[in-house]
Protein backbone atom coordinates (compact mmCIF):
# COMPACT_ATOMS: atom_id res chain seq x y z
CA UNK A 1 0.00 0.00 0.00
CA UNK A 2 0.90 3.50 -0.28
CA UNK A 3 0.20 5.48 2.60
CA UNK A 4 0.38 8.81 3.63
CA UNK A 5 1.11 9.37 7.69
CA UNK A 6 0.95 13.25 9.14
CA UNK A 7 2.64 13.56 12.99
CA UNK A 8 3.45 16.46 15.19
CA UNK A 9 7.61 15.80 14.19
CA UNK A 10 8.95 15.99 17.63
CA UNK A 11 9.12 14.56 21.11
CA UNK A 12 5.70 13.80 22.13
CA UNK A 13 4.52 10.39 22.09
CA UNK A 14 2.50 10.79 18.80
CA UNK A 15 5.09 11.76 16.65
CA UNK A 16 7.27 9.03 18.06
CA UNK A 17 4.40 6.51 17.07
CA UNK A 18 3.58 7.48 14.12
CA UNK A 19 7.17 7.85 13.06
CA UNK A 20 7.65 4.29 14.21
CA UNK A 21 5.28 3.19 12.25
CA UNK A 22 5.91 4.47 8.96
CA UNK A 23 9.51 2.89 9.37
CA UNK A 24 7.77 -0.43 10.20
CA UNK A 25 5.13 -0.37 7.63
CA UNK A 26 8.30 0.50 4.92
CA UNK A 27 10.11 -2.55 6.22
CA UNK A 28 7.31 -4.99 5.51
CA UNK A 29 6.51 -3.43 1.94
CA UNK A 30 4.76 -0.30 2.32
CA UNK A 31 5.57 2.85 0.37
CA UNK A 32 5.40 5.32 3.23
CA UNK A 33 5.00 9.54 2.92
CA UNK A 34 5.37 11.52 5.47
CA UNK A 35 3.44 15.16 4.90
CA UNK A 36 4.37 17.72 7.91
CA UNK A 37 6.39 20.74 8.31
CA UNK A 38 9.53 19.18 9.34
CA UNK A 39 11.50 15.86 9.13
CA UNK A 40 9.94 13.27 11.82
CA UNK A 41 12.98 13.33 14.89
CA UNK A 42 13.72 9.07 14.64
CA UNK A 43 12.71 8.97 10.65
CA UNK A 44 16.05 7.93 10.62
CA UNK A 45 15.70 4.57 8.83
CA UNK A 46 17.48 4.85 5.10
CA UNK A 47 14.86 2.85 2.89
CA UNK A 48 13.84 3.81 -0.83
CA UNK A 49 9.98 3.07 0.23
CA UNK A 50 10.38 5.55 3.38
CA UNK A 51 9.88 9.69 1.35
CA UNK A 52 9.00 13.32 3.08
CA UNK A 53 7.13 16.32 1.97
CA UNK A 54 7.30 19.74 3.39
CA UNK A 55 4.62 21.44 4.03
CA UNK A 56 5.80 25.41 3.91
CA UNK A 57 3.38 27.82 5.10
CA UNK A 58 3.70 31.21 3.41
CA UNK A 59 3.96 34.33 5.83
CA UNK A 60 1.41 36.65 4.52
CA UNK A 61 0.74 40.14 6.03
CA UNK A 62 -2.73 39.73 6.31
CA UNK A 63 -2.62 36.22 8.20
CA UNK A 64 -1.70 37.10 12.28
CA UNK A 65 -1.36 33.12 12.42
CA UNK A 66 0.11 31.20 8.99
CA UNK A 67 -2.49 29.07 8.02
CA UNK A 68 -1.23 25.79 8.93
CA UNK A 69 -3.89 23.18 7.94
CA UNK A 70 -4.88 24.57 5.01
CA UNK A 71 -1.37 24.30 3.83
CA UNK A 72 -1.03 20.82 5.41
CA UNK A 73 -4.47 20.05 3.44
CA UNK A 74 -3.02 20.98 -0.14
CA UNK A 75 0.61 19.38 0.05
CA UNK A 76 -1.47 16.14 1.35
CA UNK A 77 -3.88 16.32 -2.00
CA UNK A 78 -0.59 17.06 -3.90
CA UNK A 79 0.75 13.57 -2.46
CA UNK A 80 -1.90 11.96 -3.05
CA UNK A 81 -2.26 12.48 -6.49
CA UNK A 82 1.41 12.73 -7.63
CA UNK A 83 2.06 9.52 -5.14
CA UNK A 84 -1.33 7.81 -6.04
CA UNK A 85 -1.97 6.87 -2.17
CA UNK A 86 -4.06 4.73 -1.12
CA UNK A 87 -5.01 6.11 2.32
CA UNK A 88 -4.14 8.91 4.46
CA UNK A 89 -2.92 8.32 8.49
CA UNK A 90 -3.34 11.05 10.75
CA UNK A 91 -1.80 11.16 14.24
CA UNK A 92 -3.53 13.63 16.50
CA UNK A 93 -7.10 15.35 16.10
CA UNK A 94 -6.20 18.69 15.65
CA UNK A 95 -5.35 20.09 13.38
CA UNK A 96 -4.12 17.08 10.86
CA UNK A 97 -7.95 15.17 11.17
CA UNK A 98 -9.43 18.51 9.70
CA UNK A 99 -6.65 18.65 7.19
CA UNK A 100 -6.89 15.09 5.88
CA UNK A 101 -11.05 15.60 5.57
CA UNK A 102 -10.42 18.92 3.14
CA UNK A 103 -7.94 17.10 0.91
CA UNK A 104 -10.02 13.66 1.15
CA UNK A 105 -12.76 16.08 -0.52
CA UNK A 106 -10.62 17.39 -2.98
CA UNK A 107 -10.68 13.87 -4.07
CA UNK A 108 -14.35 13.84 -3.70
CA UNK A 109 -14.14 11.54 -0.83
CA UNK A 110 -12.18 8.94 -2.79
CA UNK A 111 -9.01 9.17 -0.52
CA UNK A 112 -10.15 8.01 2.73
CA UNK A 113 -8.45 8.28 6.06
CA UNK A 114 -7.19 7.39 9.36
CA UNK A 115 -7.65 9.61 12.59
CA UNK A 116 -5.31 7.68 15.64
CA UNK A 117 -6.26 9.75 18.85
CA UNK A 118 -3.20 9.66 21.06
CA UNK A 119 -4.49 11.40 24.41
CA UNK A 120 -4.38 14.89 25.29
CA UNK A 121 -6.02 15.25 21.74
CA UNK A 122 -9.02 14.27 23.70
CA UNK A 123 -8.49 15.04 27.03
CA UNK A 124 -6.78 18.45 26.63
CA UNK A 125 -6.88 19.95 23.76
CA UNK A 126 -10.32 18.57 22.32
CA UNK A 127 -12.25 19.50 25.54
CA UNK A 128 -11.15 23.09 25.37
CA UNK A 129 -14.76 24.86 24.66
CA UNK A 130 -12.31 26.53 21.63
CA UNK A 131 -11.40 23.02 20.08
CA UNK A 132 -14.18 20.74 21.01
CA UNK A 133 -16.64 20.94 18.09
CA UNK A 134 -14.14 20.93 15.46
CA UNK A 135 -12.60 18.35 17.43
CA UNK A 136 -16.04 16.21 17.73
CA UNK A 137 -16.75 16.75 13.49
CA UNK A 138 -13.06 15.34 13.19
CA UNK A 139 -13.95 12.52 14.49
CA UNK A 140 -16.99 11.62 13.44
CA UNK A 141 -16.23 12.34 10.14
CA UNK A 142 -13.19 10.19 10.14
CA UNK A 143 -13.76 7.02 7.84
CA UNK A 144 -11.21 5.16 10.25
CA UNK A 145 -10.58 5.66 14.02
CA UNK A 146 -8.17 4.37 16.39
CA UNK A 147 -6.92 5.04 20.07
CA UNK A 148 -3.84 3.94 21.75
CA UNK A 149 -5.97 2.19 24.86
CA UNK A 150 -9.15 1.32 26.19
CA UNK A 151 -9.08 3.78 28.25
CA UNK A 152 -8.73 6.42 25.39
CA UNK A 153 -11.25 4.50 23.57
CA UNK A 154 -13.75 5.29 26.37
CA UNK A 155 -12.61 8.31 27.09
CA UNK A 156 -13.31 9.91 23.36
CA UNK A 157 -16.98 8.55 23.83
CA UNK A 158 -17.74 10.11 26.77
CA UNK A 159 -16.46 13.22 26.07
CA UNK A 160 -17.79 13.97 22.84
CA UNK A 161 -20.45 11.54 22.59
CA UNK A 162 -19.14 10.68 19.13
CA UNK A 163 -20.99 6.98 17.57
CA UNK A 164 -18.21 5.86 15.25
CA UNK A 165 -16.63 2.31 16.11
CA UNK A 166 -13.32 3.43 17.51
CA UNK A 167 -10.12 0.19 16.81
CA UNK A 168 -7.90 0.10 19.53
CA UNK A 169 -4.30 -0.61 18.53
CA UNK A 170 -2.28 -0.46 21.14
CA UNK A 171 1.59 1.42 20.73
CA UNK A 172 4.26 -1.05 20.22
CA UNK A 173 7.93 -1.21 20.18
CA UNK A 174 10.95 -2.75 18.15
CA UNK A 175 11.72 -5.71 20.48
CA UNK A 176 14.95 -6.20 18.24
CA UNK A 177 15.92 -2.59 19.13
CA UNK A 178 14.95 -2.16 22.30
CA UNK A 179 16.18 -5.04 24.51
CA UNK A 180 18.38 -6.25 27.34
CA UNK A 181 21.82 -4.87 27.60
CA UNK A 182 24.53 -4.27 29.91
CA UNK A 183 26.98 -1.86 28.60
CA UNK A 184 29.56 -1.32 31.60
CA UNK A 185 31.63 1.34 30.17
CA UNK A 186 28.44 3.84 28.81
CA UNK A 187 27.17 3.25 32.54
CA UNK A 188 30.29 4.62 33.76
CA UNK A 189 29.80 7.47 32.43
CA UNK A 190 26.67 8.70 34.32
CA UNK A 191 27.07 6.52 37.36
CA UNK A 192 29.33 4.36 39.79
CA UNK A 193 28.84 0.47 40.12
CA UNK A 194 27.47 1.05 43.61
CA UNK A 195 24.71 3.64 42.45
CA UNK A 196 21.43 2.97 40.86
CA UNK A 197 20.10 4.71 37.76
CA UNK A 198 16.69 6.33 37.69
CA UNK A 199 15.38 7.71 34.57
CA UNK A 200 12.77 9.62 32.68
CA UNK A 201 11.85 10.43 29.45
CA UNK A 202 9.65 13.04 27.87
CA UNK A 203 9.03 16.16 26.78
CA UNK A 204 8.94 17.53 30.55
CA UNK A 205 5.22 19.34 30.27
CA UNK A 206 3.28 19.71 33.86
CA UNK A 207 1.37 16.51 32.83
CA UNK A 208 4.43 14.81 32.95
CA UNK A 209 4.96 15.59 36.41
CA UNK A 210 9.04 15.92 36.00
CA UNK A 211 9.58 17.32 39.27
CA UNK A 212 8.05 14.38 40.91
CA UNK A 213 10.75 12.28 39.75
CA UNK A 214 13.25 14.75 41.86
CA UNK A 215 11.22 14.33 44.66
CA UNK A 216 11.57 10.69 44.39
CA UNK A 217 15.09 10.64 44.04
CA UNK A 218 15.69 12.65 47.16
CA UNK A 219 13.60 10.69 49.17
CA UNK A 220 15.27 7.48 47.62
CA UNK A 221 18.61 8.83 48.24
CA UNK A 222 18.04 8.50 51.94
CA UNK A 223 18.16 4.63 51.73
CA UNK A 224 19.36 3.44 48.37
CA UNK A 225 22.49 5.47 46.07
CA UNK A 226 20.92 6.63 43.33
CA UNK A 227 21.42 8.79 39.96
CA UNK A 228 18.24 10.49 38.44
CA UNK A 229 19.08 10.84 34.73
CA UNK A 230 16.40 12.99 32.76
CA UNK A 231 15.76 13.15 29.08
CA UNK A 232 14.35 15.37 26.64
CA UNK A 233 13.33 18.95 26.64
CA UNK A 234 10.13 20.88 27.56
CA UNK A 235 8.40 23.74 29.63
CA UNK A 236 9.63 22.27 32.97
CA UNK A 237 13.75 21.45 32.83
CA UNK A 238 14.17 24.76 34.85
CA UNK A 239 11.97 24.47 37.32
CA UNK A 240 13.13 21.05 37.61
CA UNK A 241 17.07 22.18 37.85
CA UNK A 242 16.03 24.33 40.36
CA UNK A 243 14.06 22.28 43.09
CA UNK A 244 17.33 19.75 42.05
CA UNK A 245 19.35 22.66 44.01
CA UNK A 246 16.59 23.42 46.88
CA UNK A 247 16.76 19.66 47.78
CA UNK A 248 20.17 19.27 47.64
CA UNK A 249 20.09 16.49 45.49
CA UNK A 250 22.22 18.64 42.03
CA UNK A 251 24.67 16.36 41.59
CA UNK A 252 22.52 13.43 41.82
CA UNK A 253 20.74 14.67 38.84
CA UNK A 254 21.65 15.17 35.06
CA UNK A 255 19.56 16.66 32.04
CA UNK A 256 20.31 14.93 29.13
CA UNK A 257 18.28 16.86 26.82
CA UNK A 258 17.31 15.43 23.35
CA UNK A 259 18.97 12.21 22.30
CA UNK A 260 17.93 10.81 19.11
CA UNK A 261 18.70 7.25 20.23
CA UNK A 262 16.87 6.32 23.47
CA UNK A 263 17.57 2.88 23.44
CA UNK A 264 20.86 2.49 24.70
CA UNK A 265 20.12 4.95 27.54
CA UNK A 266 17.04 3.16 28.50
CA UNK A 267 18.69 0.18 28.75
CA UNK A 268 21.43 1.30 31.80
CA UNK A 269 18.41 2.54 33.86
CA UNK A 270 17.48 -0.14 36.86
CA UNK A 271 13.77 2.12 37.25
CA UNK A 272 12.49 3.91 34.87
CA UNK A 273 9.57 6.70 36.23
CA UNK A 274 6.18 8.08 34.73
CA UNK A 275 5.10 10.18 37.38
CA UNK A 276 2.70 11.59 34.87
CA UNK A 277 -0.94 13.02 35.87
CA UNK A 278 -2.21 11.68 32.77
CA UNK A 279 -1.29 8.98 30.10
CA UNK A 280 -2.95 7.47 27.11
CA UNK A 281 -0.51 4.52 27.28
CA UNK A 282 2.53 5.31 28.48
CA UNK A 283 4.92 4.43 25.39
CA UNK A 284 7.99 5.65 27.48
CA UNK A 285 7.32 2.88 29.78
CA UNK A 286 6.71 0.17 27.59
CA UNK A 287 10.24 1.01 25.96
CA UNK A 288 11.77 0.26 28.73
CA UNK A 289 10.02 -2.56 29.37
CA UNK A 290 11.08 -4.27 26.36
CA UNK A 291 14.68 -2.84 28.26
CA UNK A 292 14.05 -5.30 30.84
CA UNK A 293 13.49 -2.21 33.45
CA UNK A 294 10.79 -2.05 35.79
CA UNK A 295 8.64 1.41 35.70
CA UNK A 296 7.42 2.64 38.66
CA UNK A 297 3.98 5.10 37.39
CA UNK A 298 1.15 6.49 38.23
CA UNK A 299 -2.02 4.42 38.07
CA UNK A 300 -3.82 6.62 35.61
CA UNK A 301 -5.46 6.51 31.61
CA UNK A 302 -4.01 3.28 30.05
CA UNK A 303 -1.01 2.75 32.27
CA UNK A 304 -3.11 -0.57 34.01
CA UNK A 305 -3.37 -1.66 30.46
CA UNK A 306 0.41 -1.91 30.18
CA UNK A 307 1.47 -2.44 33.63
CA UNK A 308 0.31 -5.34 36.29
CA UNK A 309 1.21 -3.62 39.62
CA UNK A 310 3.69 -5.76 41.41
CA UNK A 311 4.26 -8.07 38.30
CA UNK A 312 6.26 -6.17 35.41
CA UNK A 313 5.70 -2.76 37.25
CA UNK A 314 4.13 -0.65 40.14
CA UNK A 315 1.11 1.71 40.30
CA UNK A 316 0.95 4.22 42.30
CA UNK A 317 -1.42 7.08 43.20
CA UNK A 318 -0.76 10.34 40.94
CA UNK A 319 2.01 12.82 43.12
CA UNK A 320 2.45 10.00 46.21
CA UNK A 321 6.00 10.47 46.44
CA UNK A 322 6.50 8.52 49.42
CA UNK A 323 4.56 5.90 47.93
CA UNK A 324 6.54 5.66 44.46
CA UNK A 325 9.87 6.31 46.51
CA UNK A 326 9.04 3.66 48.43
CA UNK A 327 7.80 1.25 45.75
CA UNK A 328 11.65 2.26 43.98
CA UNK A 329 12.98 1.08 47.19
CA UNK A 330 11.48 -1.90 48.02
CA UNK A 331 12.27 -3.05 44.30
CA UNK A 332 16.33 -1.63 44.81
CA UNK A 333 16.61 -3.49 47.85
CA UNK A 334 15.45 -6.76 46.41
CA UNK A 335 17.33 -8.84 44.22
CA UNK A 336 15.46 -11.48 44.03
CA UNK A 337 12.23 -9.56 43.18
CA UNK A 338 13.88 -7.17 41.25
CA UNK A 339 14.89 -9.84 38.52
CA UNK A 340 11.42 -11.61 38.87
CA UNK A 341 9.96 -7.67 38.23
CA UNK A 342 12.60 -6.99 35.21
CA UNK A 343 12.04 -10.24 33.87
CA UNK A 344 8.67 -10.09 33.08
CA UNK A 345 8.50 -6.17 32.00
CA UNK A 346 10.40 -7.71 29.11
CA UNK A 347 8.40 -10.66 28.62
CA UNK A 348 5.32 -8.23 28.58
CA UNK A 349 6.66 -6.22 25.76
CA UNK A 350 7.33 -9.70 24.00
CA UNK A 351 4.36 -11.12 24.26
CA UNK A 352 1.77 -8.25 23.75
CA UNK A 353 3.67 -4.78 22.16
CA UNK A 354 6.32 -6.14 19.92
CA UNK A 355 5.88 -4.18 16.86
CA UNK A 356 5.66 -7.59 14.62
CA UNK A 357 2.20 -8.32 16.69
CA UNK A 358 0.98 -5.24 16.24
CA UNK A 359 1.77 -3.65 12.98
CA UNK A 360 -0.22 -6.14 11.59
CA UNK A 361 -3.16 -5.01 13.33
CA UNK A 362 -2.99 -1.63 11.41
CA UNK A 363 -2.43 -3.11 7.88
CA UNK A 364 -5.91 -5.11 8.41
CA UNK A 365 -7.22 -1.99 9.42
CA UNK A 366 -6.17 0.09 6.19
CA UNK A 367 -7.39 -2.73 4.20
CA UNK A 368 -10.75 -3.05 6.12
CA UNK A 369 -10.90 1.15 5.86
CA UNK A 370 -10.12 0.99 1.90
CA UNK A 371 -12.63 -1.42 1.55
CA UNK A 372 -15.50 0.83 2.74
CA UNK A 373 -17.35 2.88 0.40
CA UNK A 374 -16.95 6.58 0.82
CA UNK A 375 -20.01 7.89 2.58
């Protein structure tokens, strides 16, 4: 198939996704175009099936705001046609479901197309009283729908009442990429043998709840050596640096900004934390998971659908520090339990998210959504 796939390009879980994807879906076959305003941050893969377009937005005088979807609708009816694609794949309601519906009419309905609601599509943005009808007519006008959980599933229903039939299809990771390893000398570099490494990784907005994982670590630090290593880049890194100094706990903590490969660094972490207030799914977890390292998260959104609490993970209440440092601890101080814990954070990424069981799951889809007559 040909298939065009439109992401936010940068940090946030839905451009990782989607990104992921489209290098997935070129491996097995697929002839995949990308259609945003900049290259996708891991479209790194080098494959003649894998092509971008720009979408450039002209700064006119009389436009306060450049008119972003209506350029992102043209370039994706130029694709379509000069490309011949079979479908269109849109990651995140606003604004990219709007744009795909214009340039699916351009075509007179004959280029149908995805909508994959990723979270704060729905629970943020959508339900702002600004966003939420065009938000609601994106999605019911959507010839396909998925959502990364259950809980997202639900979630879009009851807030906007919508009566498509929503897919779930769960986020996945490379199990080939993302696996066990124990590199000695890159874990010198950030900590000693005696100290254990906690890490998180996002794109450190409030929801993510960054400056929990501080808290954690100083309370951890009391009882178990520890290392806090935090990566990516957001709204929050100062305030973060800062309560870092106020507890004392600076040079315990390092902000590794943007790293294009995640995988080795996930990998040297013995916890990795999602702290977060809110979570669709939690694909930061379940890639390090497939790492063989426990998270310890907040029991919110679709985190139970990835984590069993005291199996491959634990749940905690949203902003208990003394419960998650304490749930780091007890894991630390364990051995025994900690390789039971490890162990089968991996085997849950094997079994249920590997990319190979789930990739699948979106080719039927297309098929099944091609298949339907335009309405």
């Amino acid at each position: 198939m040909r298939i065009g796939i439109t992401c936010y390009p940068t940090y946030g879980g839905s451009g990782i996704v989607a990104t992921e994807l489209g290098m997935e879906l070129a491996e097995r076959g697929h002839e995949i175009h990308f259609i945003t305003y900049a290259n996708p941050i891991r479209l790194s893969a080098e494959s003649p099936r894998l092509h971008y377009h720009e979408v450039e937005v002209t700064n006119y005088p009389l436009f306060q705001y450049p008119p972003y979807a209506l350029a992102l609708a043209s370039r994706m009816a130029e694709v379509a046609e000069s490309a011949k694609l079979d479908l269109l794949h849109v990651h995140y309601a606003i604004p990219h479901s709007i744009s795909a519906l214009l340039a699916s009419q351009m075509f007179e309905g004959r280029l149908p197309f995805i909508t994959t609601l990723h979270g704060t599509d729905v629970t943020l943005v959508g339900n702002d009283p600004s966003y939420f009808p065009i938000t609601k007519f994106a999605i019911e006008r959507s010839p396909g729908v998925t959502t990364i959980s259950e809980y997202l599933r639900k979630r879009t229903i009851d807030v906007f009442g919508v009566k498509n039939a929503i897919r779930v299809i769960p986020n996945f990771v490379n199990c080939d990429l993302y696996q066990v390893v124990e590199d000695a000398a890159l874990r010198a570099d950030y900590a000693s043998p005696h100290e254990k490494i906690l890490m998180h990784l996002s794109n450190l907005r409030p929801v993510k709840r960054p400056l929990d994982c501080v808290r954690i670590l100083a309370r951890l630090v009391e009882h178990v050596p520890a290392r806090l290593l935090i990566v990516g880049e957001g709204p929050e890194r100062g305030a973060a640096e800062s309560l870092a100094r106020e507890l004392g706990v600076e040079d315990r903590v390092e902000f590794l900004g943007k790293q294009l490969k995640v995988a080795p660094l996930l990998a040297l972490a013995d916890l990795f934390l999602l702290p977060s207030e809110m979570e669709g799914f939690g694909l930061a977890a379940l890639e390090a998971m497939a790492c063989g390292v426990p998270t310890v998260a907040s029991n919110v959104g679709g985190v139970p659908e990835l984590i069993t609490h005291s199996v491959d993970g634990m749940l905690c209440p949203v902003g208990d520090i003394d419960t998650m440092a304490q749930a780091c601890r007890d894991l630390l101080s364990d051995p025994e339990r900690y390789k039971t814990v490890a162990g089968a954070a991996r085997q849950t990424a094997l079994t249920r998210f590997c990319a190979s069981k789930i990739i699948p799951l979106y080719e039927d889809y297309y098929r099944e959504i091609r298949a339907t007559p335009p309405k």
